[in-house]
Structures are given as C-alpha cells and as structure tokens.
Protein backbone atom coordinates (compact mmCIF):
# COMPACT_ATOMS: atom_id res chain seq x y z
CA UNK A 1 198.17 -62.03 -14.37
CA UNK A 2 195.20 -60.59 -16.54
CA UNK A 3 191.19 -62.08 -16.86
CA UNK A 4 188.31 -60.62 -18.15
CA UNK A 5 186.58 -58.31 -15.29
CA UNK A 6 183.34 -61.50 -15.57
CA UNK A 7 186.36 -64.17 -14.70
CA UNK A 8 184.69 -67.83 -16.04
CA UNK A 9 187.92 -68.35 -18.23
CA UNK A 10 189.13 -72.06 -18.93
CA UNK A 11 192.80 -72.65 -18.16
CA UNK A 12 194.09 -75.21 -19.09
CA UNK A 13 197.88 -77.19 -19.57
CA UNK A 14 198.28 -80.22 -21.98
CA UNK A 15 194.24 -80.83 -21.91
CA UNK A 16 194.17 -81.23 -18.69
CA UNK A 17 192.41 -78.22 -16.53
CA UNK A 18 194.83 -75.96 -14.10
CA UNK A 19 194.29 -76.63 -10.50
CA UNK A 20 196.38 -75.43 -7.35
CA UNK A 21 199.99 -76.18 -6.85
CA UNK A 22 199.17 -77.99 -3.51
CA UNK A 23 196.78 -80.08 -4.68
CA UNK A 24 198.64 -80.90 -8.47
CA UNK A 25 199.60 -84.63 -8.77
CA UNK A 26 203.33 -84.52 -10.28
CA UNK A 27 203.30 -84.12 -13.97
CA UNK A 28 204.27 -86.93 -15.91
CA UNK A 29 207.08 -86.94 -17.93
CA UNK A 30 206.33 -86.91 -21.72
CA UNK A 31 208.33 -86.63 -25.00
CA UNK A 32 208.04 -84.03 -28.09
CA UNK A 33 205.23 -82.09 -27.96
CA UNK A 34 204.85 -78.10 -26.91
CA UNK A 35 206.26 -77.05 -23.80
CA UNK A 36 205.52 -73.86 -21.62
CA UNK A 37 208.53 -72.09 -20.75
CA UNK A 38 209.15 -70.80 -17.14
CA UNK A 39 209.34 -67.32 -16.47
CA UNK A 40 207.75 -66.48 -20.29
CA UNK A 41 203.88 -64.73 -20.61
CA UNK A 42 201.01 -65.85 -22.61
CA UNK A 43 197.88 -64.39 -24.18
CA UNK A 44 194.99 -65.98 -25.42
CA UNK A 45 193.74 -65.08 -29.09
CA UNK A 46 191.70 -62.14 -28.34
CA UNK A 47 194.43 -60.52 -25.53
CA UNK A 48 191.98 -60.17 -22.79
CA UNK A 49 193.91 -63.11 -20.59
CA UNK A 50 197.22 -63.41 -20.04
CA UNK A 51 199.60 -65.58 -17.43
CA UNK A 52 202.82 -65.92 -16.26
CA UNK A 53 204.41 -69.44 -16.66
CA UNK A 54 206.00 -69.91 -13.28
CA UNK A 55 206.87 -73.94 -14.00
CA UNK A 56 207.88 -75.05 -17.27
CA UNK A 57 206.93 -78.52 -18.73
CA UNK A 58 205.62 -80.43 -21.08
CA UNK A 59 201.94 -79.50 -22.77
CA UNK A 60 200.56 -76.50 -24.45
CA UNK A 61 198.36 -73.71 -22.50
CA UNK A 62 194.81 -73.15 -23.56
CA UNK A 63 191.99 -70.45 -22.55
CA UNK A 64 188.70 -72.10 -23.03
CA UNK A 65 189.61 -74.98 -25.70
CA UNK A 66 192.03 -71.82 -28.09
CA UNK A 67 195.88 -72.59 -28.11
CA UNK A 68 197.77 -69.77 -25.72
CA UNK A 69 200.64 -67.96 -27.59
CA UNK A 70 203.97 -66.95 -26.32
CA UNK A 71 203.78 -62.87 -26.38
CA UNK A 72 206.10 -60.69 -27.60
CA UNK A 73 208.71 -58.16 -25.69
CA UNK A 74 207.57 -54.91 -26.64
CA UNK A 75 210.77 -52.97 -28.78
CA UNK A 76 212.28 -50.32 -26.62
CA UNK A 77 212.40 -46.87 -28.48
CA UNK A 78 215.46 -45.92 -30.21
CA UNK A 79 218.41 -44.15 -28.16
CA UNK A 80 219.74 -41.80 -31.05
C-alpha cells in the first residue's frame, strides 16, 4: 500500500521472502505461532511501509528482518 519513495524494502511472511501470488508454492499448514489476518493493515516500526493483508495464514510479517505490527483504526471524533 505504502514504501519509501527509494523502494529496496524486505518483505517478508514467516521468514520466508514475499513473492507473486502466481508463482507462490501453497503454504504449508503449521500450528501456534503468529498469524496475519486478512483484510487487516500493517506498519513497520518506523511507519514509512505499510500493507494490506489480502490472505491470512500462518507466520508473522517482517520489513527488512523488524516484526510488522497490526495498526490501529484511527478514533472517529465525537458526535456531541
């Protein structure tokens, strides 16, 4: 969704670099562990990437070796 203008950012699920959908073998199943939830965004530590998750599964998101996190809705302003 969001990269750096230079690009060169690391993506990576479970470890394992991010490739195409096309040319993805099919993820193995696995147990326990952090899972990326479909349809949820993520930002690296320093907010300057961020992606959608468009298939969950099993294995964490990374940006160059740094743990992804899950980011926050923004609060919608009061009403009163």
């Amino acid at each position: 969704m969001r990269a750096p203008a230079g690009g060169g950012a690391e993506l990576a699920c479970g470890g394992k670099p991010m490739v195409s959908a096309a040319s993805a073998p099919p993820a193995p199943a696995s147990g326990g562990g952090a899972a990326t939830l479909i349809g949820k965004r993520y930002v690296n530590a320093d907010d300057t990437v961020e992606v959608l998750c468009t298939s969950s599964g099993a294995g964490e998101l990374s940006c160059d070796g740094t743990p992804m996190t899950l980011k926050a809705a923004k609060p919608l302003p009061a009403s009163d």
